[in-house]
C-alpha atoms as a PDB file:
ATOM      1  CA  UNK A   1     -17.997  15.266   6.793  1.00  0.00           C
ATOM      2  CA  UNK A   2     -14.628  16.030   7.845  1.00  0.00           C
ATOM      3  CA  UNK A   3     -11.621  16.566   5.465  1.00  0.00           C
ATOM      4  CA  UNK A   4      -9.891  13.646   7.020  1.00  0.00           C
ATOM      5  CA  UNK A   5     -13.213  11.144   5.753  1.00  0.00           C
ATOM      6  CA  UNK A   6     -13.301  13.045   2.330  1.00  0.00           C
ATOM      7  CA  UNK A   7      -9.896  12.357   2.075  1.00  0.00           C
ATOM      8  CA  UNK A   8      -9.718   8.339   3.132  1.00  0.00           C
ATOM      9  CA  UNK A   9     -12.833   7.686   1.415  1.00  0.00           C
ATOM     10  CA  UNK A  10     -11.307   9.725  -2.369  1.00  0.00           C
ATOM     11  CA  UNK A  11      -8.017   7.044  -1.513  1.00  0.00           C
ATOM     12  CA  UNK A  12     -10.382   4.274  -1.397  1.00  0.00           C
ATOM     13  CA  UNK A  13     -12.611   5.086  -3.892  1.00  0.00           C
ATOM     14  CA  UNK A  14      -9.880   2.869  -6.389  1.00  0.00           C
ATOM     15  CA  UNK A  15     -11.150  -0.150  -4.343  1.00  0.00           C
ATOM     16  CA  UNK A  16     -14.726   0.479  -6.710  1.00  0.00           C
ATOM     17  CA  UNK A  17     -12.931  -0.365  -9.560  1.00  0.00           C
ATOM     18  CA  UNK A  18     -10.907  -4.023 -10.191  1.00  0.00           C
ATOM     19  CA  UNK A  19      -9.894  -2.174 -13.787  1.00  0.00           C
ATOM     20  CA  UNK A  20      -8.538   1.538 -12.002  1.00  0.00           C
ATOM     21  CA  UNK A  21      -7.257  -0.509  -8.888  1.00  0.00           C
ATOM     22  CA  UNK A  22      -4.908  -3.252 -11.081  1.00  0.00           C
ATOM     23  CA  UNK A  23      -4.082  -0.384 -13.617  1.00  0.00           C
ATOM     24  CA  UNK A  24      -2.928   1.982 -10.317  1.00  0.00           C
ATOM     25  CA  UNK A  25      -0.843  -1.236  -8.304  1.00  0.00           C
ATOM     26  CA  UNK A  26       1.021  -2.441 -12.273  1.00  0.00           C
ATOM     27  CA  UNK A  27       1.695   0.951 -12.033  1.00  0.00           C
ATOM     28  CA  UNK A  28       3.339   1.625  -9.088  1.00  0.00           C
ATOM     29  CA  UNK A  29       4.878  -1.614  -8.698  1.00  0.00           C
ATOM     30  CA  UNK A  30       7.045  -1.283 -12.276  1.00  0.00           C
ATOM     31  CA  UNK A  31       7.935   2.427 -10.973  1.00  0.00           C
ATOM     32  CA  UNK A  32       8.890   1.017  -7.774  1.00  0.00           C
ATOM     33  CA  UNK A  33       9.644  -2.315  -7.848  1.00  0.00           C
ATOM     34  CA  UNK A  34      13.306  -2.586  -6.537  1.00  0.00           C
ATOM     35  CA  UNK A  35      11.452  -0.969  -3.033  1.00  0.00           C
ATOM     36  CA  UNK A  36       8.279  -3.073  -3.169  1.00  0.00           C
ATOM     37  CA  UNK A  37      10.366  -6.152  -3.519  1.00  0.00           C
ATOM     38  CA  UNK A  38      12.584  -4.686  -0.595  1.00  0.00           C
ATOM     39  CA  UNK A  39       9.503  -4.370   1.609  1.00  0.00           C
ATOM     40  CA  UNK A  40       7.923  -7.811   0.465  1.00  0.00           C
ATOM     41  CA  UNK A  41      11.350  -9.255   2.110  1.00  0.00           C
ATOM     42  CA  UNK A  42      11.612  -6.999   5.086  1.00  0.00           C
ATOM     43  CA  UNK A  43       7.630  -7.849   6.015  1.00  0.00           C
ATOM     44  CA  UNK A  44       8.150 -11.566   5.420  1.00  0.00           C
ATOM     45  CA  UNK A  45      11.615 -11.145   8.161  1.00  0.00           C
ATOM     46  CA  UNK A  46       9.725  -9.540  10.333  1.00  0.00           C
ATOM     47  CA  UNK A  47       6.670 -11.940  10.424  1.00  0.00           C
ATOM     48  CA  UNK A  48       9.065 -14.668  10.882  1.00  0.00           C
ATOM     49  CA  UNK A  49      10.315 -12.877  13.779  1.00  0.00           C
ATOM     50  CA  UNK A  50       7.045 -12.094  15.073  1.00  0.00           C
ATOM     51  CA  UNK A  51       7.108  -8.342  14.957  1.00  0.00           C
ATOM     52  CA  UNK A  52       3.616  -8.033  14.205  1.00  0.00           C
ATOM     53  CA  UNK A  53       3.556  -4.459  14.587  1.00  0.00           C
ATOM     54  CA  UNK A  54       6.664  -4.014  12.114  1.00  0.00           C
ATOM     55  CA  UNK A  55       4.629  -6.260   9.549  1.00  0.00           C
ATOM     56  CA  UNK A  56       1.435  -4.163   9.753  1.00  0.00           C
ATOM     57  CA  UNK A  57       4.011  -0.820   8.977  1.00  0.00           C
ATOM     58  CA  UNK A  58       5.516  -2.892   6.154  1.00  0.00           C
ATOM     59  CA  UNK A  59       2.160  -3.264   5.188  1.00  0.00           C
ATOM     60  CA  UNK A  60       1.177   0.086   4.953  1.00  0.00           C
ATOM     61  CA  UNK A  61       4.557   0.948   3.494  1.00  0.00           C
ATOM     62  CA  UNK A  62       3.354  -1.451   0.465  1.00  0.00           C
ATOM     63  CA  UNK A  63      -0.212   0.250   0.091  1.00  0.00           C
ATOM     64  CA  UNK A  64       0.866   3.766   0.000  1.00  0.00           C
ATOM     65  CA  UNK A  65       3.804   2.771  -2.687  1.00  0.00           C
ATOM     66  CA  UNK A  66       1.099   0.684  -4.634  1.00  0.00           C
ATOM     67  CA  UNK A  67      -1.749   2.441  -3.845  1.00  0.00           C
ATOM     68  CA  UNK A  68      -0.724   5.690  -3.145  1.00  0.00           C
ATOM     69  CA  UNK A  69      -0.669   8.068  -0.624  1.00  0.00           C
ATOM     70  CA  UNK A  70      -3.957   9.626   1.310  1.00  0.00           C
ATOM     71  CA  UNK A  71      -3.822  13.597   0.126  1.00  0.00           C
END
């Protein structure tokens, strides 16, 4: 297995767990709310525009603030 798959798969491994995964996103989100709630607005623009692509980066913007980043 590469170290890119160990990697993703560690990241996701916080999808296994509804306690660990809402614990992580209250987390993040009260440590970074005034930029989640920027990046809830800018996604919702750019839907409305249809900038797909934008959304899906806005997207990933949001998982890696809430989530956290793949290390």
């Amino acid at each position: 297995m590469s170290d890119d798959l160990a990697a993703i798969e560690s990241w996701a491994s916080v999808f296994t767990s509804k306690t660990q995964l809402i614990s992580t996103v209250t987390k993040h989100f009260l440590m970074h709310k005034k930029a989640v709630t920027a990046d809830i607005a800018e996604l919702k623009a750019d839907f409305a525009a249809e900038e797909y692509f934008k959304t899906g980066e806005e997207i990933a913007t949001l998982a890696t603030i809430l989530i956290g980043p793949i290390q």
